[in-house]
Protein backbone atom coordinates (compact mmCIF):
# COMPACT_ATOMS: atom_id res chain seq x y z
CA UNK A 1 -23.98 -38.60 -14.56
CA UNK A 2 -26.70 -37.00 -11.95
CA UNK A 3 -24.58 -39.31 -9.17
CA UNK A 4 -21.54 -37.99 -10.53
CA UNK A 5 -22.68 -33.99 -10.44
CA UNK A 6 -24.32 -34.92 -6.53
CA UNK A 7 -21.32 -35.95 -5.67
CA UNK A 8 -18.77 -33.52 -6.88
CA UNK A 9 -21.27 -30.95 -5.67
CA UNK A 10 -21.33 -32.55 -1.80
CA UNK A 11 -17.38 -32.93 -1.89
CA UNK A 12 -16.87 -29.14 -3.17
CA UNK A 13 -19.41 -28.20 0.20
CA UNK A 14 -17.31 -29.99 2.10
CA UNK A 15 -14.23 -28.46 0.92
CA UNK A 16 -15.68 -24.99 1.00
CA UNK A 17 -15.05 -24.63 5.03
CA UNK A 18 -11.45 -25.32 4.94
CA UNK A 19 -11.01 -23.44 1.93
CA UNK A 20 -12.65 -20.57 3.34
CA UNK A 21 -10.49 -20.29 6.55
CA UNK A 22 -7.24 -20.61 4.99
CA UNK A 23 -8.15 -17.82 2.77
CA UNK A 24 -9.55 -15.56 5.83
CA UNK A 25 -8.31 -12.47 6.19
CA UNK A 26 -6.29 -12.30 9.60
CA UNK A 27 -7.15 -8.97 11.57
CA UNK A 28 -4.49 -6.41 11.38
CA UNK A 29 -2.51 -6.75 14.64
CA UNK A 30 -3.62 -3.68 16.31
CA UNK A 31 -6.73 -5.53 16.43
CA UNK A 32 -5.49 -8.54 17.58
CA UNK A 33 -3.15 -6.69 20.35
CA UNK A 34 -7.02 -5.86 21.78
CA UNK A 35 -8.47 -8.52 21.71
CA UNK A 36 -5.65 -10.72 23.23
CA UNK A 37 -5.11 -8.34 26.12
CA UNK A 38 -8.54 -8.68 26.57
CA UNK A 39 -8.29 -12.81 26.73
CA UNK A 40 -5.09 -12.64 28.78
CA UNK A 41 -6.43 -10.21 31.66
CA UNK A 42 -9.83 -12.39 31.82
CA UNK A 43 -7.32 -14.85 33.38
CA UNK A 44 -7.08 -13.19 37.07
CA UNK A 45 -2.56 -14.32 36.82
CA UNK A 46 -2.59 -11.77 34.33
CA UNK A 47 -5.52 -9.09 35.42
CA UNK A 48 -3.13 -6.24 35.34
CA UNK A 49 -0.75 -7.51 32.16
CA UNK A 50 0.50 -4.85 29.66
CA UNK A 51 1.76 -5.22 26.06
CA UNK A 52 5.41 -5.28 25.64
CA UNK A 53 5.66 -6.87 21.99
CA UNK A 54 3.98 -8.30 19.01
CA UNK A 55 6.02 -10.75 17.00
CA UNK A 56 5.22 -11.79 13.41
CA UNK A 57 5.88 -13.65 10.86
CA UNK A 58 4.10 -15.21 7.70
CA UNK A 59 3.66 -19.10 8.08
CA UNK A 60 6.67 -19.63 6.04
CA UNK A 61 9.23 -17.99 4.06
CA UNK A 62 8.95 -14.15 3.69
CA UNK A 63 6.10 -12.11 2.18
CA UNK A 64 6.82 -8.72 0.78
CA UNK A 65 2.67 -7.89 1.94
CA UNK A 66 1.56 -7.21 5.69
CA UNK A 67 -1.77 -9.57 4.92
CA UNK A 68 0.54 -12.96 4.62
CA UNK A 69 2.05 -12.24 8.67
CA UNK A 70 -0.50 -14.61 9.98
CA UNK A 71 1.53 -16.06 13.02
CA UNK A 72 2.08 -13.84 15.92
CA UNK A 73 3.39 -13.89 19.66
CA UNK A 74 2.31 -10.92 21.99
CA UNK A 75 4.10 -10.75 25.24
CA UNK A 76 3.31 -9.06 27.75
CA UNK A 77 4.67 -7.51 31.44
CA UNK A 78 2.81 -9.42 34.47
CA UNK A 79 4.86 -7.53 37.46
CA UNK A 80 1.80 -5.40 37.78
CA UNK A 81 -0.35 -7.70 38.70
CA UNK A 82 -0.02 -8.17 42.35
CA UNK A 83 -0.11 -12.22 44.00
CA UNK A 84 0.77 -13.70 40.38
CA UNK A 85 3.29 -15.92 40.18
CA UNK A 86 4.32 -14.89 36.37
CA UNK A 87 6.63 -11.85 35.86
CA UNK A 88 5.23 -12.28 32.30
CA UNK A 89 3.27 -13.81 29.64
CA UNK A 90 2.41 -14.78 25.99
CA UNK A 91 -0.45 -15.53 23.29
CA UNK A 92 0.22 -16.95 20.59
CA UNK A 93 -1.86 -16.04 17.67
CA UNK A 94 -2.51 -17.52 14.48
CA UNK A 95 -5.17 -15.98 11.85
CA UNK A 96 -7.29 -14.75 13.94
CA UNK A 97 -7.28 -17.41 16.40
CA UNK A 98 -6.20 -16.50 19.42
CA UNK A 99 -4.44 -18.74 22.09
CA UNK A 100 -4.62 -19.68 25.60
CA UNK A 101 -2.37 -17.45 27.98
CA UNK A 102 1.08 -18.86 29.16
CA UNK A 103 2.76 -17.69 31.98
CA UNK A 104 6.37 -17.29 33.00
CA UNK A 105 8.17 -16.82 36.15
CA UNK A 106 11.13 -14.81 34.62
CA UNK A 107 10.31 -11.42 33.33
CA UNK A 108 10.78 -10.35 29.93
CA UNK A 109 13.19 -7.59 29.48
CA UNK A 110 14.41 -4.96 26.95
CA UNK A 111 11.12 -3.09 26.02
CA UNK A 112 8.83 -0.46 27.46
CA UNK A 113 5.73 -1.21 28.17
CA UNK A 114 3.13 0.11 25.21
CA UNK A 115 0.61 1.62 26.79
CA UNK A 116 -1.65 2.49 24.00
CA UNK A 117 -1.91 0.28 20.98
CA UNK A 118 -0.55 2.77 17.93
CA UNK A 119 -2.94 3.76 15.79
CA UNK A 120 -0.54 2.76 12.71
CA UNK A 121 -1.32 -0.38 10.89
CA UNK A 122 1.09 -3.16 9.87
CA UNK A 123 -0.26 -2.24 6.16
CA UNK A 124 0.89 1.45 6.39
CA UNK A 125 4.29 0.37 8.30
CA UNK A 126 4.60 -1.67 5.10
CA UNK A 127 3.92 0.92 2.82
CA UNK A 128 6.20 3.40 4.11
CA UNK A 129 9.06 0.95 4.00
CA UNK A 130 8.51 0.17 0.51
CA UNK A 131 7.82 3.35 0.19
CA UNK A 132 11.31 4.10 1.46
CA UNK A 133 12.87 2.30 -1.14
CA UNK A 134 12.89 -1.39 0.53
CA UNK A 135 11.19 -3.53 -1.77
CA UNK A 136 12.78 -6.69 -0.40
CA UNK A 137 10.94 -9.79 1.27
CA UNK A 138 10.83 -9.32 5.11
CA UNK A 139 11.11 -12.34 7.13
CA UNK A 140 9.58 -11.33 10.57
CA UNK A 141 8.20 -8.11 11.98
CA UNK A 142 8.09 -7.15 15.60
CA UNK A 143 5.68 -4.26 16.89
CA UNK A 144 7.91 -2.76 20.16
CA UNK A 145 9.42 0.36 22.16
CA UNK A 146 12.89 -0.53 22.87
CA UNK A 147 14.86 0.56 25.49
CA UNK A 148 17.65 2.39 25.64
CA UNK A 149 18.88 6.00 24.13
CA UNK A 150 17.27 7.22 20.65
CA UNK A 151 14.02 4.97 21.25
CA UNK A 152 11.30 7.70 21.50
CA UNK A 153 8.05 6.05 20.01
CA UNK A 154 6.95 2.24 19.56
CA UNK A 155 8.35 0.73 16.09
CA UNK A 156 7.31 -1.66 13.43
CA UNK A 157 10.69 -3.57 13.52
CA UNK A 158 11.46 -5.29 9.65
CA UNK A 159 13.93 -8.40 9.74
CA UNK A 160 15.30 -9.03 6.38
CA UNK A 161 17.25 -12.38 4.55
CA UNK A 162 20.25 -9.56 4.54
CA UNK A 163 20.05 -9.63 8.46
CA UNK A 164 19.38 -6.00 8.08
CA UNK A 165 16.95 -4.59 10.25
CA UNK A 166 14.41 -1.42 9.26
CA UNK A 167 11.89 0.27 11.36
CA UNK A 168 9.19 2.36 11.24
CA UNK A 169 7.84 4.62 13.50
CA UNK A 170 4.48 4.61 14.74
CA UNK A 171 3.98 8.10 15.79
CA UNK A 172 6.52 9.77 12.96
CA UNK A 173 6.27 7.26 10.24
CA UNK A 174 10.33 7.62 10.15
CA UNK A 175 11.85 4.84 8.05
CA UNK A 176 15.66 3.97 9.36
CA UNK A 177 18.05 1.45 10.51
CA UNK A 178 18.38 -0.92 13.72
CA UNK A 179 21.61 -2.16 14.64
């Protein structure tokens, strides 16, 4: 029986680890927008790269909670950095792991560049849209400033089953349709 307890006590150890990083908490991705433009403009292609967008998603399914988006992709604008061959780039991020740079030649188009990370988190984006009456499972979330008329602040962008699309503002904390 002593074997027996050793044993079940070693394999539980053992266990623990794994356990223990699939339940870690992923940063909130304002924190994670840091520390990958940190990463990416170590890399002297990308010295001058700025955010354009963070895209999440949970690792499958939809999630009604900002904790389960645990997979993102944050792009960013390269054309500032002068002799680079990439016009842009991406991380990928997953927890809080984040991933080695990759460059592209073509750049990446339809968003201004976010300058400052906003100060809103993807828990109070989520809050105000439940707040707002959308209760639903979202499917993906993208943090970006779009271009074009009426886009006057970087948005929390919800994609829904529906294939309706809400955002949130991250200056005005306005709740309204994309489309």
């Amino acid at each position: 029986m002593r074997t027996f307890l050793v044993l079940t006590v070693a394999a539980l150890g053992l266990a623990a680890p794994s356990y223990a990083v699939r339940d870690a908490k992923s940063p909130d991705i304002t924190v994670l927008i840091k520390q990958a433009t940190a990463k990416i403009r170590a890399n002297p292609q990308f010295s001058k790269a700025v955010l354009l967008e963070a895209d999440g998603a949970p690792p499958t399914g939809s999630t009604t909670k900002a904790s389960a988006v645990t997979h993102w992709r944050i792009v960013f604008q390269n054309q500032t950095t002068k002799g680079s061959k990439y016009k842009s780039a991406w991380v990928k991020v997953i927890g809080s792991k984040i991933g080695v740079p990759k460059g592209v030649k073509e750049p990446f188009l339809e968003d201004r560049n976010i300058t400052v990370v906003p100060k809103m988190t993807l828990t109070t984006a989520v809050a105000k849209l439940r707040k707002a009456g959308h209760t639903q499972p979202f499917e993906a979330v993208t943090l970006r400033y779009p271009l074009g008329p009426g886009f006057h602040e970087t948005l929390y962008i919800f994609s829904f089953e529906s294939g309706d699309h809400w955002a949130v503002g991250t200056k005005t904390g306005k709740v309204r349709p994309i489309t």
